[in-house]
C-alpha atoms as a PDB file:
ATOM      1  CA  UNK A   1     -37.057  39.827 -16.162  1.00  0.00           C
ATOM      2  CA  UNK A   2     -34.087  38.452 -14.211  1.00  0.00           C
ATOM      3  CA  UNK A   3     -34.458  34.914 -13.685  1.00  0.00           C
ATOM      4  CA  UNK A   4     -34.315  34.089  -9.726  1.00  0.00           C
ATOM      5  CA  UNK A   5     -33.151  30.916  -8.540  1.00  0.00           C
ATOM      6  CA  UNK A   6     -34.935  28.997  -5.687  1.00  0.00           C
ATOM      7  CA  UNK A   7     -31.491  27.366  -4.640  1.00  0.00           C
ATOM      8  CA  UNK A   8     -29.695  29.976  -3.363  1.00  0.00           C
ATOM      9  CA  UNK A   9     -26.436  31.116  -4.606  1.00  0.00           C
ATOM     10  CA  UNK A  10     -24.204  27.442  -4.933  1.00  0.00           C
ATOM     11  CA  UNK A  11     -20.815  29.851  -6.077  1.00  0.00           C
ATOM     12  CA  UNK A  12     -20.307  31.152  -2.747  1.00  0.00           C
ATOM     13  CA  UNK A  13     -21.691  27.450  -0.681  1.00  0.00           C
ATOM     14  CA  UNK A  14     -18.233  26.159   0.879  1.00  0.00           C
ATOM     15  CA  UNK A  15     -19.156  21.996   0.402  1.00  0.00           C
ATOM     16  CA  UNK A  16     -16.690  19.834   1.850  1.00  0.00           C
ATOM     17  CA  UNK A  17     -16.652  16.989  -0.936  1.00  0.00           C
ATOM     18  CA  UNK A  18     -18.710  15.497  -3.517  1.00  0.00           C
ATOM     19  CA  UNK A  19     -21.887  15.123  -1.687  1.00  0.00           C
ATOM     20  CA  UNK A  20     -22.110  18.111   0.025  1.00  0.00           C
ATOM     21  CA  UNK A  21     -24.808  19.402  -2.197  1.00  0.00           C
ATOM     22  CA  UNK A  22     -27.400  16.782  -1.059  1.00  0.00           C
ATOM     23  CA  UNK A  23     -28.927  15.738   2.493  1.00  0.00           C
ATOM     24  CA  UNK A  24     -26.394  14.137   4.991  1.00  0.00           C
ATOM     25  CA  UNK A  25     -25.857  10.513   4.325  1.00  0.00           C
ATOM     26  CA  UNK A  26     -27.803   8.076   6.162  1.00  0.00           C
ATOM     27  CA  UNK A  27     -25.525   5.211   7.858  1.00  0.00           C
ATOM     28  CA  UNK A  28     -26.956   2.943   5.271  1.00  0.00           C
ATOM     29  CA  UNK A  29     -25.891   4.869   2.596  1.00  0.00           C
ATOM     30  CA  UNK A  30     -22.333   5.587   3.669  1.00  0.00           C
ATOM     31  CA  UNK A  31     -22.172   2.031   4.236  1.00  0.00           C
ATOM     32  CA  UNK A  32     -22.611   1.321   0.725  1.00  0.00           C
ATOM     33  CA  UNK A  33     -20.255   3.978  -0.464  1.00  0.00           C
ATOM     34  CA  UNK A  34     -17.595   1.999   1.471  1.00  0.00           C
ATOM     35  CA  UNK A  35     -19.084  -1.364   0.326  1.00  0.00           C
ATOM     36  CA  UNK A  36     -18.701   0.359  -3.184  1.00  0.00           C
ATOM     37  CA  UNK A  37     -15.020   1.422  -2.725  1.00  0.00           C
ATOM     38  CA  UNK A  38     -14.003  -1.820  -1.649  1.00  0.00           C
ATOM     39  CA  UNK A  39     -15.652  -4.043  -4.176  1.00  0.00           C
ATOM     40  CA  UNK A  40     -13.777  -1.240  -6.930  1.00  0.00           C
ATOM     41  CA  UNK A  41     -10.663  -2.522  -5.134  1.00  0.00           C
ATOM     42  CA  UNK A  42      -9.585   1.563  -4.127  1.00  0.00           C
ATOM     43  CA  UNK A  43      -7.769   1.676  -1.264  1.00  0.00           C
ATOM     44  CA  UNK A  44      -9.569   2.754   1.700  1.00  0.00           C
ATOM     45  CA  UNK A  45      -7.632   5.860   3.225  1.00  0.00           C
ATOM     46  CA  UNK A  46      -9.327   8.068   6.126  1.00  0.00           C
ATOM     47  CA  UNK A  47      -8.526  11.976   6.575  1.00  0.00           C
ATOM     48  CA  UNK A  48      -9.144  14.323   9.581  1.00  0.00           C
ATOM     49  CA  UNK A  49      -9.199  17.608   9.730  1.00  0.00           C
ATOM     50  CA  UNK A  50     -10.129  20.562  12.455  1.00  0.00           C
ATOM     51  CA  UNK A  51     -13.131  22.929  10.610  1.00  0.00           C
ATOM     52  CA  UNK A  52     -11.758  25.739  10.991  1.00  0.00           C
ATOM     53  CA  UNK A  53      -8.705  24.134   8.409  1.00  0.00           C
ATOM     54  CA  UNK A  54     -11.046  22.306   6.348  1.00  0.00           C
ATOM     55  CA  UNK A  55     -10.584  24.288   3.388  1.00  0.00           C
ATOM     56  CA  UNK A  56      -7.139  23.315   3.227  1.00  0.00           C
ATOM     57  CA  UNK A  57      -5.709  21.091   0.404  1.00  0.00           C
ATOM     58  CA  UNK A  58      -4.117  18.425   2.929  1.00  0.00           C
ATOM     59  CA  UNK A  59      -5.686  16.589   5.663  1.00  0.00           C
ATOM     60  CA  UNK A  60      -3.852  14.399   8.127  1.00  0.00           C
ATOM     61  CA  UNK A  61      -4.289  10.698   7.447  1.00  0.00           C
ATOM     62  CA  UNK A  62      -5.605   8.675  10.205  1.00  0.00           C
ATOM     63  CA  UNK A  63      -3.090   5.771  10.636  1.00  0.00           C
ATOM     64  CA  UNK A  64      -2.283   3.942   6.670  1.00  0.00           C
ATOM     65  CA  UNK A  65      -3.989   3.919   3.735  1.00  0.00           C
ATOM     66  CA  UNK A  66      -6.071   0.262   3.930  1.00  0.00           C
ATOM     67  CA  UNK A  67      -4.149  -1.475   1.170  1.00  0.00           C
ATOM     68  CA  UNK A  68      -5.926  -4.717   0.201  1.00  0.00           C
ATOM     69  CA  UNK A  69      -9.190  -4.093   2.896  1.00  0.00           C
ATOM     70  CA  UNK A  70     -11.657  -6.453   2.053  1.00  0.00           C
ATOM     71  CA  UNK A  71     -13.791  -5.824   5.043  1.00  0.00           C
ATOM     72  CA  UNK A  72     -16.430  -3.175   5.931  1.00  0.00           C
ATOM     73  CA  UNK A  73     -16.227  -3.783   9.194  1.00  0.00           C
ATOM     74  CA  UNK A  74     -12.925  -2.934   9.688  1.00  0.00           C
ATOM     75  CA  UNK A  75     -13.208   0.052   7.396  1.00  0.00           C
ATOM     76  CA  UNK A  76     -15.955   1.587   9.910  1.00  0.00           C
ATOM     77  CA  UNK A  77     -14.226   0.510  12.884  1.00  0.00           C
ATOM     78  CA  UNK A  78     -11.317   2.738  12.143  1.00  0.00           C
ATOM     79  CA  UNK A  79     -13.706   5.504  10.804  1.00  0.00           C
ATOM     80  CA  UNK A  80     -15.325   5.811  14.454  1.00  0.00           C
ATOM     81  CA  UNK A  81     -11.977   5.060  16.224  1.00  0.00           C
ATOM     82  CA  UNK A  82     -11.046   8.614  14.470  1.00  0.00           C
ATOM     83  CA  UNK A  83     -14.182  10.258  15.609  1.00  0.00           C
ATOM     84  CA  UNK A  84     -13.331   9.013  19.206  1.00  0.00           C
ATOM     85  CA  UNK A  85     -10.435  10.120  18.823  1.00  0.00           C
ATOM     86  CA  UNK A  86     -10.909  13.929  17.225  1.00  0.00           C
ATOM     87  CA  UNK A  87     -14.660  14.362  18.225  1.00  0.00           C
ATOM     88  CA  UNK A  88     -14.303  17.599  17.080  1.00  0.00           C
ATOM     89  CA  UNK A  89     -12.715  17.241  13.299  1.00  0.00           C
ATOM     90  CA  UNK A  90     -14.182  16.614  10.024  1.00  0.00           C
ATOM     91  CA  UNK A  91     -13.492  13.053   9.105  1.00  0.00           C
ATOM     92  CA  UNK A  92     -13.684  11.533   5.528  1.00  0.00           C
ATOM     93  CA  UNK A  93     -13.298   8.626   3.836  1.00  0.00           C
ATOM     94  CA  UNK A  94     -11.047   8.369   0.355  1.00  0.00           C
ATOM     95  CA  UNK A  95     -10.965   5.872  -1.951  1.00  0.00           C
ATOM     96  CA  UNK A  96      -7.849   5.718  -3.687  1.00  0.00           C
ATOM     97  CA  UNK A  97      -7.745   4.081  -7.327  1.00  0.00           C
ATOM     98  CA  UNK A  98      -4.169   2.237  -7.648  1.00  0.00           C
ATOM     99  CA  UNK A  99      -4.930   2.124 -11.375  1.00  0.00           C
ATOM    100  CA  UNK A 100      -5.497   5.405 -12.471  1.00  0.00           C
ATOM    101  CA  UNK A 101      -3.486   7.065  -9.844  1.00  0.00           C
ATOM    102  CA  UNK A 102      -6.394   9.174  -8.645  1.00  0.00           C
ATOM    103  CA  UNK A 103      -9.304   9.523  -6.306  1.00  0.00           C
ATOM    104  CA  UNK A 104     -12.509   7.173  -6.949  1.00  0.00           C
ATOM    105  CA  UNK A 105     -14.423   8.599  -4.215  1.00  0.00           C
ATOM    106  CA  UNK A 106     -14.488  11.066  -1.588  1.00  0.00           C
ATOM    107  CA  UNK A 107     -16.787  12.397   1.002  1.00  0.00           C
ATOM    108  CA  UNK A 108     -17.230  13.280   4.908  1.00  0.00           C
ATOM    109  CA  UNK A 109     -18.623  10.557   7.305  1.00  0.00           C
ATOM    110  CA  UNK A 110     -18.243  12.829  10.410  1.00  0.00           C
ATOM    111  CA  UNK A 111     -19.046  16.589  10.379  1.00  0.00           C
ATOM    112  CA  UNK A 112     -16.884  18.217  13.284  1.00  0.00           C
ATOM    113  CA  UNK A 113     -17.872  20.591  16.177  1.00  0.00           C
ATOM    114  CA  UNK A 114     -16.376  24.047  14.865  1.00  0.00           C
END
């Protein structure tokens, strides 16, 4: 007998980034994820993107990279001065490790209109 999975088929799921498997983030929650990336000391960086290009390796950046950005509240003030601004785009948040040269963290805070 076959064995029959209750989750659906996850190979052909397009996910937009790392938690894109589980239930949207609640504000609370993607306010610690940022809390998180800044007390790692990543750089914040935020990305936009129209849906229909979301698949796409490259995103456009949404003003610099937040080098040094101790504060949350600026961090989510520029997150939903991008939304204003591209209601319709995916927007997500990166946190860029200076040591290791790589991502720390990644994930959408805004789902777009598409």
């Amino acid at each position: 007998m076959p064995f029959q999975s209750v989750q659906g088929d996850y190979q052909t799921k397009q996910t937009l980034e790392t938690f894109g498997f589980l239930p949207p983030l609640t504000q609370d929650e993607i306010y610690d994820q940022i809390a998180y990336i800044i007390a790692q000391g990543w750089t914040p960086a935020i990305e936009h993107v129209h849906p229909s290009n979301s698949m796409k390796d490259y995103w456009t950046m949404w003003k610099l990279p937040f080098f040094g950005e101790t504060e949350l509240a600026n961090v989510v003030n520029e997150l939903e001065s991008c939304h204003r601004a591209y209601p319709d785009h995916h927007v997500r948040l990166t946190g860029y490790d200076n040591y290791t040269q790589s991502q720390g963290s990644c994930f959408v805070v805004f789902q777009g209109r598409g």
